[in-house]
PDB file of N, CA and C in Angstrom:
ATOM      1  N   UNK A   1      81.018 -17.455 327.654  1.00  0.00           N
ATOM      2  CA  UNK A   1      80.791 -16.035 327.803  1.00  0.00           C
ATOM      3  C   UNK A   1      79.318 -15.759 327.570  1.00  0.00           C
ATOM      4  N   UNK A   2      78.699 -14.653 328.123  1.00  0.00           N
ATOM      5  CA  UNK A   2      77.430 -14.347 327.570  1.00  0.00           C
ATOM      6  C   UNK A   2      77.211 -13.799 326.244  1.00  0.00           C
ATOM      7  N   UNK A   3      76.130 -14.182 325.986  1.00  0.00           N
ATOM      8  CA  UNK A   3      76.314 -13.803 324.101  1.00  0.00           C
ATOM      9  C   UNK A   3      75.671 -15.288 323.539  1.00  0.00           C
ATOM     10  N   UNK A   4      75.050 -14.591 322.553  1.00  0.00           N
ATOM     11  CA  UNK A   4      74.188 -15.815 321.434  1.00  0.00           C
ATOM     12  C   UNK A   4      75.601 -15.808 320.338  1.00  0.00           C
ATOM     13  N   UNK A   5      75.676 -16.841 319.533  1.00  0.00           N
ATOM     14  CA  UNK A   5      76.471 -16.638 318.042  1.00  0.00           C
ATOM     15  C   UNK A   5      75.433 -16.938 317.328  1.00  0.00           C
ATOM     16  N   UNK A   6      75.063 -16.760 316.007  1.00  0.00           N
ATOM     17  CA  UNK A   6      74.272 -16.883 315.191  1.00  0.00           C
ATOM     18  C   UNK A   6      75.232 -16.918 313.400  1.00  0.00           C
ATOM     19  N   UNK A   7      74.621 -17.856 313.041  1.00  0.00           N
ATOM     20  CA  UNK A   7      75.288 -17.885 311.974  1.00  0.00           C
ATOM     21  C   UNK A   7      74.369 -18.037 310.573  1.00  0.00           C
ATOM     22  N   UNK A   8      74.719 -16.891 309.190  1.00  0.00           N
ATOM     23  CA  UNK A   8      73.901 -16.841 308.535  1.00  0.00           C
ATOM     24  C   UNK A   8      74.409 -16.536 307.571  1.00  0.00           C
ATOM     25  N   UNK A   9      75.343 -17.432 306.808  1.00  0.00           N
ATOM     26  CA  UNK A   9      76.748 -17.138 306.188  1.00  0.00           C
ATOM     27  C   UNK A   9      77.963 -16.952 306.701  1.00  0.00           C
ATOM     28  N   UNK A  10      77.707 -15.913 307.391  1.00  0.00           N
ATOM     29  CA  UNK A  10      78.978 -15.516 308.478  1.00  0.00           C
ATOM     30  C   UNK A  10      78.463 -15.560 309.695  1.00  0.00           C
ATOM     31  N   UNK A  11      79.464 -15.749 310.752  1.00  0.00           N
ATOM     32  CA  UNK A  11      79.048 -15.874 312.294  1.00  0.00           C
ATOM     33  C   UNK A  11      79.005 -14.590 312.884  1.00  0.00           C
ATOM     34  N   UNK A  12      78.051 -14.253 313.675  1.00  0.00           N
ATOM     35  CA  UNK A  12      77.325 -13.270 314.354  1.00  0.00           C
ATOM     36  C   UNK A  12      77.156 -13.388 315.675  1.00  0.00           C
ATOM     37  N   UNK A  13      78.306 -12.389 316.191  1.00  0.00           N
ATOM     38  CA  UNK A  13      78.148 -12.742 318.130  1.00  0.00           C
ATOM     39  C   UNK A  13      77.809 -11.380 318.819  1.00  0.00           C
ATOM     40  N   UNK A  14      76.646 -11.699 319.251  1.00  0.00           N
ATOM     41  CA  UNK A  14      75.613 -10.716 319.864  1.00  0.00           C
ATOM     42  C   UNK A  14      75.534 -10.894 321.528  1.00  0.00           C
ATOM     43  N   UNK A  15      76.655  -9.619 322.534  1.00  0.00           N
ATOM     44  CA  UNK A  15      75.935 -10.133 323.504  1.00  0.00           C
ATOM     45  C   UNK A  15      74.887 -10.095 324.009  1.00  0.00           C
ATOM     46  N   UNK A  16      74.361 -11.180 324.926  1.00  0.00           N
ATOM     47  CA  UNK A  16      72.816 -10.850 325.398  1.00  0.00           C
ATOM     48  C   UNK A  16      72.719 -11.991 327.135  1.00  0.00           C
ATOM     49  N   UNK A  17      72.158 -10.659 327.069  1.00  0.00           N
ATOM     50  CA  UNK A  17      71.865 -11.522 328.921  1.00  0.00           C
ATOM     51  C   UNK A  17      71.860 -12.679 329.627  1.00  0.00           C
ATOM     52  N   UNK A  18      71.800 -13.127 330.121  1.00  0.00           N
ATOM     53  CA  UNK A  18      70.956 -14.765 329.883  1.00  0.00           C
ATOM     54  C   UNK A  18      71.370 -15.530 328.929  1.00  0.00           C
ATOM     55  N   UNK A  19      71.936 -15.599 328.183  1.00  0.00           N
ATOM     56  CA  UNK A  19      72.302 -16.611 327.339  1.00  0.00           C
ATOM     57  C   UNK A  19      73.775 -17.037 326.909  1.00  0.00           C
ATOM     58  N   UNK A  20      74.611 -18.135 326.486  1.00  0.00           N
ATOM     59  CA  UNK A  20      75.827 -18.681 327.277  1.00  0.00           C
ATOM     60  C   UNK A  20      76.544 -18.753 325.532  1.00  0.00           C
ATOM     61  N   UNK A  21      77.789 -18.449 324.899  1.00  0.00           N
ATOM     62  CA  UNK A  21      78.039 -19.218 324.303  1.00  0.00           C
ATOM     63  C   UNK A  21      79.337 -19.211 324.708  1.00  0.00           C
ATOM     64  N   UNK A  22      79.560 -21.032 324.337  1.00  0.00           N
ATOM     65  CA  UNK A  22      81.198 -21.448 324.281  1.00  0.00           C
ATOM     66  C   UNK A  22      81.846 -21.429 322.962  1.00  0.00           C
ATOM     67  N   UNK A  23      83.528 -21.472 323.074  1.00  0.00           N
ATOM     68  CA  UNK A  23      84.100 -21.121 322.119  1.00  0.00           C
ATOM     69  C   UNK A  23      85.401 -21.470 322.516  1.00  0.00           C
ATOM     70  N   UNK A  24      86.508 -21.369 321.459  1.00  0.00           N
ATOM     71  CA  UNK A  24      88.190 -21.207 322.021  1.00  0.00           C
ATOM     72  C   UNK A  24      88.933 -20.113 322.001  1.00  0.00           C
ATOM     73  N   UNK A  25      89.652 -20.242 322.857  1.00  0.00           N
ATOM     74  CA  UNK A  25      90.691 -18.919 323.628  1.00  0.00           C
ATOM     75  C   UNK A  25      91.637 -18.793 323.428  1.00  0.00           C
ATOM     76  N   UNK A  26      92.399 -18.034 322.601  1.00  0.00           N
ATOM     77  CA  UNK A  26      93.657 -17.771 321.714  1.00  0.00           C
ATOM     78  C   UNK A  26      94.053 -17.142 322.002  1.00  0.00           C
ATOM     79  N   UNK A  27      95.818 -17.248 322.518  1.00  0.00           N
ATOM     80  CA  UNK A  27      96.674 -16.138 322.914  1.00  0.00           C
ATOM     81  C   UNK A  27      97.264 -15.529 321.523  1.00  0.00           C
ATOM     82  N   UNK A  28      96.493 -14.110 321.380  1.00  0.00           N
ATOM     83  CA  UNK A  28      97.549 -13.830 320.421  1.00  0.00           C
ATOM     84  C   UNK A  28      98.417 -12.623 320.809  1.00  0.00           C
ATOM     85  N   UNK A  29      99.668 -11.924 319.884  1.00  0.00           N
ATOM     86  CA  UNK A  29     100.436 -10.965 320.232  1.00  0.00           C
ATOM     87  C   UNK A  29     100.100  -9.746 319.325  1.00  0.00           C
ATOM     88  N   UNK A  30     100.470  -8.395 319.565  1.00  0.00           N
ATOM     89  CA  UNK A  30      99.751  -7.669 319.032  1.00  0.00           C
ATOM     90  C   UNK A  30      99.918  -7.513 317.205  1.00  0.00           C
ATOM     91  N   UNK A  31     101.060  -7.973 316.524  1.00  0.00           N
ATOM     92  CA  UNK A  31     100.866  -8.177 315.557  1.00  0.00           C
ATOM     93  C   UNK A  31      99.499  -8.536 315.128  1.00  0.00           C
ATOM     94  N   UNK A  32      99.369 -10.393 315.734  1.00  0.00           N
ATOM     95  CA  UNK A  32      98.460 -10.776 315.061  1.00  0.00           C
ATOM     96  C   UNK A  32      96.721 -10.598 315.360  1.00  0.00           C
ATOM     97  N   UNK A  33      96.390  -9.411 316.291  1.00  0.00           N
ATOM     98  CA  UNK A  33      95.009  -8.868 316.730  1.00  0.00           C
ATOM     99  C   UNK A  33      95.007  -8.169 316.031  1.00  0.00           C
ATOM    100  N   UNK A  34      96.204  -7.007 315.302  1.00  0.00           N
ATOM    101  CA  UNK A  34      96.080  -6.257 314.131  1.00  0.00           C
ATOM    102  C   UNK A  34      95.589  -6.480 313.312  1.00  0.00           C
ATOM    103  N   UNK A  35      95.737  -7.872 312.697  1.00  0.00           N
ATOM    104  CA  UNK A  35      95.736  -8.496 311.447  1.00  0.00           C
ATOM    105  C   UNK A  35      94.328  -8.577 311.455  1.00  0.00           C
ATOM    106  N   UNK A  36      94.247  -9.323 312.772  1.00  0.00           N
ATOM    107  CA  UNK A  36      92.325 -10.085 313.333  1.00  0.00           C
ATOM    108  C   UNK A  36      91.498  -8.857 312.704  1.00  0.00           C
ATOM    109  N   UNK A  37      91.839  -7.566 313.477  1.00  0.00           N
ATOM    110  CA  UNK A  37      91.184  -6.508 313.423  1.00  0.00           C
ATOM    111  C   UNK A  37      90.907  -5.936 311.800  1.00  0.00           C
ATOM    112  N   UNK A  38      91.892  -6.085 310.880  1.00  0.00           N
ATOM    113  CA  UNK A  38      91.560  -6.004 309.586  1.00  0.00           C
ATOM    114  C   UNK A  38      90.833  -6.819 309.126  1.00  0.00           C
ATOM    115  N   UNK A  39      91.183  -8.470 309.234  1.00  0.00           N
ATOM    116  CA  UNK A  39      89.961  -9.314 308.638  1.00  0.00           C
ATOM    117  C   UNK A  39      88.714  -9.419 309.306  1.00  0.00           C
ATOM    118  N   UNK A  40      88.535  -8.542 310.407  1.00  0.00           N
ATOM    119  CA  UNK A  40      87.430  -8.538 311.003  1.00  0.00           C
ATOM    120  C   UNK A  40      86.586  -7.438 310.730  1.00  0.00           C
ATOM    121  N   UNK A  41      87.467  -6.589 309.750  1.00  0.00           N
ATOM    122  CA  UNK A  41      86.833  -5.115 309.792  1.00  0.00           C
ATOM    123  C   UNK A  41      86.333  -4.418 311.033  1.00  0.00           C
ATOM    124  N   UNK A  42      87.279  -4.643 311.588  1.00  0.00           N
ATOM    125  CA  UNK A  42      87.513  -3.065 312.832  1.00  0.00           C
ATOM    126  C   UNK A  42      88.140  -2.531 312.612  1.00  0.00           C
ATOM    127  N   UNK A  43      87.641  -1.191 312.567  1.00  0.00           N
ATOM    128  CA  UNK A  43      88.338   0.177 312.797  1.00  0.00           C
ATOM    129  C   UNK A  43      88.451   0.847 314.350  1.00  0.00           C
ATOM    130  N   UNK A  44      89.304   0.884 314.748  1.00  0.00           N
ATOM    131  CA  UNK A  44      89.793   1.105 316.170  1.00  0.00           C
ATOM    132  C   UNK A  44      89.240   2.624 316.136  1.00  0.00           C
ATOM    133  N   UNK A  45      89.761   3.455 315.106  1.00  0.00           N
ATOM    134  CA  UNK A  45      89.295   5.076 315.887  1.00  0.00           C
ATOM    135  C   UNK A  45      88.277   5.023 315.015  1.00  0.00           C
ATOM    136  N   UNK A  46      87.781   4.609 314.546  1.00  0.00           N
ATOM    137  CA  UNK A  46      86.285   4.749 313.850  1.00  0.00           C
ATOM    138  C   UNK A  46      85.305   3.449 314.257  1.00  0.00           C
ATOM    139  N   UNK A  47      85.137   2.863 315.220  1.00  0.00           N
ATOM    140  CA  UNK A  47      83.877   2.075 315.715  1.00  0.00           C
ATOM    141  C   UNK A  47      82.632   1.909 315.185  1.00  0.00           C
ATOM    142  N   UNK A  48      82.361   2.911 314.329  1.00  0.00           N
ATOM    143  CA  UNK A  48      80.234   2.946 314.608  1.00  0.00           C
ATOM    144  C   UNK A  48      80.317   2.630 312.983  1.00  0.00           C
ATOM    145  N   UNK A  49      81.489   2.638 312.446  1.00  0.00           N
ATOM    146  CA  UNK A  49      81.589   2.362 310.595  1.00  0.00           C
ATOM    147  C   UNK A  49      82.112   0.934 310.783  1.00  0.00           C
ATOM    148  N   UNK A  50      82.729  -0.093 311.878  1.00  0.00           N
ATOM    149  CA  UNK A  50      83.047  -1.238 311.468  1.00  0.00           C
ATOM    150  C   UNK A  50      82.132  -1.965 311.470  1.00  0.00           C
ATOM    151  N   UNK A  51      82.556  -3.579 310.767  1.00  0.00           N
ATOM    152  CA  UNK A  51      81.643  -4.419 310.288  1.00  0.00           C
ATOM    153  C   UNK A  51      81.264  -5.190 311.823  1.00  0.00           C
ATOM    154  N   UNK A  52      82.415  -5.315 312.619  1.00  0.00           N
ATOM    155  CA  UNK A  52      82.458  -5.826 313.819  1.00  0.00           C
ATOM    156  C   UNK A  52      83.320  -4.877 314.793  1.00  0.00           C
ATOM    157  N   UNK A  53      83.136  -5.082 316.212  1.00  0.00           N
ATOM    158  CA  UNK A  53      83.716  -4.699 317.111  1.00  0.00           C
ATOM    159  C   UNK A  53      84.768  -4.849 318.101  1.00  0.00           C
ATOM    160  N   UNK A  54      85.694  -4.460 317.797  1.00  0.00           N
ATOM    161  CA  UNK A  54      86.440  -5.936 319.583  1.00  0.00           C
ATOM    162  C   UNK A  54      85.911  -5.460 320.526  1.00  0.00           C
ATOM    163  N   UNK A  55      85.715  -6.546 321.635  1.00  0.00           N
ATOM    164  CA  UNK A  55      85.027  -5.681 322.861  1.00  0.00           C
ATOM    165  C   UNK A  55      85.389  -6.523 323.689  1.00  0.00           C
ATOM    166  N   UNK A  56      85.845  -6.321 324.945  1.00  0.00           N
ATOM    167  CA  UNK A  56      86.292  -7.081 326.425  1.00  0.00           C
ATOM    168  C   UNK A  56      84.559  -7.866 326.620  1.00  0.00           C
ATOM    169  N   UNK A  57      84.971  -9.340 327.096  1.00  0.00           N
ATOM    170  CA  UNK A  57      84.197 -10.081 327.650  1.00  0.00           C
ATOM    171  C   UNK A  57      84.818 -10.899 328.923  1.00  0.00           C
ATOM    172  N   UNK A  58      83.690 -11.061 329.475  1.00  0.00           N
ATOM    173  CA  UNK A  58      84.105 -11.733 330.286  1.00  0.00           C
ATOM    174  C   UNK A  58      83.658 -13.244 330.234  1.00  0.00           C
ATOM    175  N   UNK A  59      84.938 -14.355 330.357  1.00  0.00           N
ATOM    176  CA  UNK A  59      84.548 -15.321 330.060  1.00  0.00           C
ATOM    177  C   UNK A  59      84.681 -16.662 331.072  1.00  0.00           C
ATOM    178  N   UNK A  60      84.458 -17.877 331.220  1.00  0.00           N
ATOM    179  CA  UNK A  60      84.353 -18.212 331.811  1.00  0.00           C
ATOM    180  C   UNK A  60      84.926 -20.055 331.647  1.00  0.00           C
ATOM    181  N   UNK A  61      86.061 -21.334 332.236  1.00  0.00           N
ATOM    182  CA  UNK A  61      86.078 -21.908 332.043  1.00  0.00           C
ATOM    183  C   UNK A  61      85.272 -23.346 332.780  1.00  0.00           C
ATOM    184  N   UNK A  62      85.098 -24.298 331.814  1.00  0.00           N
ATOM    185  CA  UNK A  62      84.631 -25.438 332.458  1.00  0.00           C
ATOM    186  C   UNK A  62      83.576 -25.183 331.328  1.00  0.00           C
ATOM    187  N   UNK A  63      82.547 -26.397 331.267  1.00  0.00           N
ATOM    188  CA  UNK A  63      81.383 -26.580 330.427  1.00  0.00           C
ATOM    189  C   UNK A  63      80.251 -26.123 330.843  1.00  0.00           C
ATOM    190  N   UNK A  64      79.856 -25.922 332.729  1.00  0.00           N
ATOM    191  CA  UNK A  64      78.532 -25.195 332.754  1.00  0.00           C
ATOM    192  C   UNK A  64      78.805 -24.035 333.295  1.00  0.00           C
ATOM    193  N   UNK A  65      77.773 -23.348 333.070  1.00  0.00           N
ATOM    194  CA  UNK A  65      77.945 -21.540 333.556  1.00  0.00           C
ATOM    195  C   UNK A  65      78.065 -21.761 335.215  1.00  0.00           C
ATOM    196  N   UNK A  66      77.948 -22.683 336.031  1.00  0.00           N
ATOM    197  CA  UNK A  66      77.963 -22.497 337.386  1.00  0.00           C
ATOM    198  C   UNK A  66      78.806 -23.560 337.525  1.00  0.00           C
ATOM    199  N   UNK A  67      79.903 -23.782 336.406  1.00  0.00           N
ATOM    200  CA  UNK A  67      81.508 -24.210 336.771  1.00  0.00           C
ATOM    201  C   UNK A  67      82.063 -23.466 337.344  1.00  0.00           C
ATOM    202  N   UNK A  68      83.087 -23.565 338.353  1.00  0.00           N
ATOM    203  CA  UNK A  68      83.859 -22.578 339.133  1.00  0.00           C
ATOM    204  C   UNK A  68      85.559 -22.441 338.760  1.00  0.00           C
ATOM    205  N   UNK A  69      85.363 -22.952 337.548  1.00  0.00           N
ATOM    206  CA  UNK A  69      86.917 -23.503 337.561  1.00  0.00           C
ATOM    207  C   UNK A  69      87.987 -22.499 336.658  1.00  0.00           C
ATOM    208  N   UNK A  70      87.720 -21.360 337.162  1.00  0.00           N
ATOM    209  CA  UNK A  70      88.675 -20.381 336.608  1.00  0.00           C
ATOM    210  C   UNK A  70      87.862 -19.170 335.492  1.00  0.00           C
ATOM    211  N   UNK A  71      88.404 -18.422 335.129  1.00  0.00           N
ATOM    212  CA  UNK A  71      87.771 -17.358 333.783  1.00  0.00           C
ATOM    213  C   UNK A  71      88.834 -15.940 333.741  1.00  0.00           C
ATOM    214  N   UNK A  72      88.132 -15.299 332.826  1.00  0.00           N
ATOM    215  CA  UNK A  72      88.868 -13.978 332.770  1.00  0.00           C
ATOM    216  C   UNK A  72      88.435 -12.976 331.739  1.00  0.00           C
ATOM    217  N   UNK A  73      88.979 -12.054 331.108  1.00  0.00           N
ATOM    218  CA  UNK A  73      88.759 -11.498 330.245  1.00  0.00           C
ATOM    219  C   UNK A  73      89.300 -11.573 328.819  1.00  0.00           C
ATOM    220  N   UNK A  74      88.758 -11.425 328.113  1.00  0.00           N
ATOM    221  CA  UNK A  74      89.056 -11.893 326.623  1.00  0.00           C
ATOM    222  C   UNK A  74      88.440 -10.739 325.463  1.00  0.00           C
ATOM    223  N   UNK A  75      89.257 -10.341 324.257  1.00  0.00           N
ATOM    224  CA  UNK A  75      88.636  -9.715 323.132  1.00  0.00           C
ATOM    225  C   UNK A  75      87.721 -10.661 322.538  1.00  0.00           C
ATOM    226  N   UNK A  76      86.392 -10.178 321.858  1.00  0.00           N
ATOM    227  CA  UNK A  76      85.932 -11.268 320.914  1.00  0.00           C
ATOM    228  C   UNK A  76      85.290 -10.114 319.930  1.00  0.00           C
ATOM    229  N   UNK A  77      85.199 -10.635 318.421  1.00  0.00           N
ATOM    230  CA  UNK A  77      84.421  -9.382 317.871  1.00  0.00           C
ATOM    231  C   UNK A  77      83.436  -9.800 317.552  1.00  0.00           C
ATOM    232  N   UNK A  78      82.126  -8.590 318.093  1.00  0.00           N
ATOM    233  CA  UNK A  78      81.236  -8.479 318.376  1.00  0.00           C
ATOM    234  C   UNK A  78      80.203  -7.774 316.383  1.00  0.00           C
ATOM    235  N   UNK A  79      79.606  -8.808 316.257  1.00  0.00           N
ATOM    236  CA  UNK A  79      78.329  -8.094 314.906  1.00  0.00           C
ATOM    237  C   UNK A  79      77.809  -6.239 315.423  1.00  0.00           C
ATOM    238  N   UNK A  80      78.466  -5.734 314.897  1.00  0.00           N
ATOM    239  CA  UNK A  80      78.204  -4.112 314.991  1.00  0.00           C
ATOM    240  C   UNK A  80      76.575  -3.685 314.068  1.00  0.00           C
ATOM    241  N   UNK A  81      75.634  -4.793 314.018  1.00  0.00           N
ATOM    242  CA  UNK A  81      74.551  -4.096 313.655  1.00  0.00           C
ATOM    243  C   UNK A  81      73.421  -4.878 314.235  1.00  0.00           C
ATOM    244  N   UNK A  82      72.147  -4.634 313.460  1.00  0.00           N
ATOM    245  CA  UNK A  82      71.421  -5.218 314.113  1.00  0.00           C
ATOM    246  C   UNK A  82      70.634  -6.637 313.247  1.00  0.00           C
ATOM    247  N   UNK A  83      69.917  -7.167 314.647  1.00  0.00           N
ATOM    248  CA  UNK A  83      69.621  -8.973 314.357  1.00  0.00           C
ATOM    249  C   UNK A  83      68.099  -8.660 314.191  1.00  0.00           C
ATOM    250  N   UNK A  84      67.881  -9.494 313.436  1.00  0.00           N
ATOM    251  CA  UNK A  84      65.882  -9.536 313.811  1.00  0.00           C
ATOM    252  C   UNK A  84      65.467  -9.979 315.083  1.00  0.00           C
ATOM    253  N   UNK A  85      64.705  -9.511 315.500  1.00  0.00           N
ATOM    254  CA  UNK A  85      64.015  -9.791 316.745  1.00  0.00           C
ATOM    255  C   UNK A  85      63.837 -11.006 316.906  1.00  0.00           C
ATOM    256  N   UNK A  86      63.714 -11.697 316.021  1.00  0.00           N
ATOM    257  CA  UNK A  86      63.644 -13.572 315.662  1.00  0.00           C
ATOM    258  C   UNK A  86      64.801 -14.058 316.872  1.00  0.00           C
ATOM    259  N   UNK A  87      65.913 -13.819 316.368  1.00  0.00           N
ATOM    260  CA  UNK A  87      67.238 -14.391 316.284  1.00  0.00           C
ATOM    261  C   UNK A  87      67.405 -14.474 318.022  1.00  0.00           C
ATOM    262  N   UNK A  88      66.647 -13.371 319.051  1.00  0.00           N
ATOM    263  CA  UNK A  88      66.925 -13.629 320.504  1.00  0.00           C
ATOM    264  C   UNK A  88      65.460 -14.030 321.137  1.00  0.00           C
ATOM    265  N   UNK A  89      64.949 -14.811 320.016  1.00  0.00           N
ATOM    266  CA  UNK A  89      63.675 -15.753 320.698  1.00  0.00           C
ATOM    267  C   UNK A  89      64.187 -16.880 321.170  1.00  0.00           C
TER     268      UNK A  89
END
C-alpha cells in the first residue's frame, strides 16, 4: 500500500505518495475491528481526538508495486498526528 511505517516505540503509518509499505491482510469480523478500534484508540464519531485512524487503503498483492497480481481495499490505522519532517526524507 502507499504509506511509510515508522517505528519509534510504537508503529506509525503515515500515508505518503511515492512511497510503498508491505504488510499482512487479516480478515476480520466486526466484533473483532471493534476491539482493533479500541486498542487502537479510534473513536469512530470523534476522529480528530483519536490516537489513530481507520482509513480505506488501497492495497496491492505480489512483492513489487508494478506486480499485477491482484489488490483491493483494506482498513489500516493510520498515526492521527504529526511526524517530523525528518521521518519523509
Amino acid at each position: 500500500m502507499q504509506g511509510k511505517l515508522y517505528v519509534a516505540g510504537l508503529p506509525y503509518f503515515k500515508r505518503a505518495h511515492g512511497a510503498i509499505t508491505r504488510g499482512e491482510l487479516y480478515l476480520v469480523d466486526d466484533t473483532t475491528l471493534e476491539r482493533l478500534d479500541r486498542l487502537e484508540g479510534y473513536r469512530e464519531h470523534n476522529p480528530e481526538t483519536s490516537f489513530y485512524n481507520r482509513v480505506k487503503v488501497q492495497y496491492q498483492h505480489g512483492h513489487l508495486p508494478d506486480d499485477d497480481t491482484g489488490g483491493g481495499e483494506a482498513w489500516v490505522y493510520e498515526y492521527n498526528g504529526d511526524l517530523p519532517e525528518n521521518y519523509f526524507k
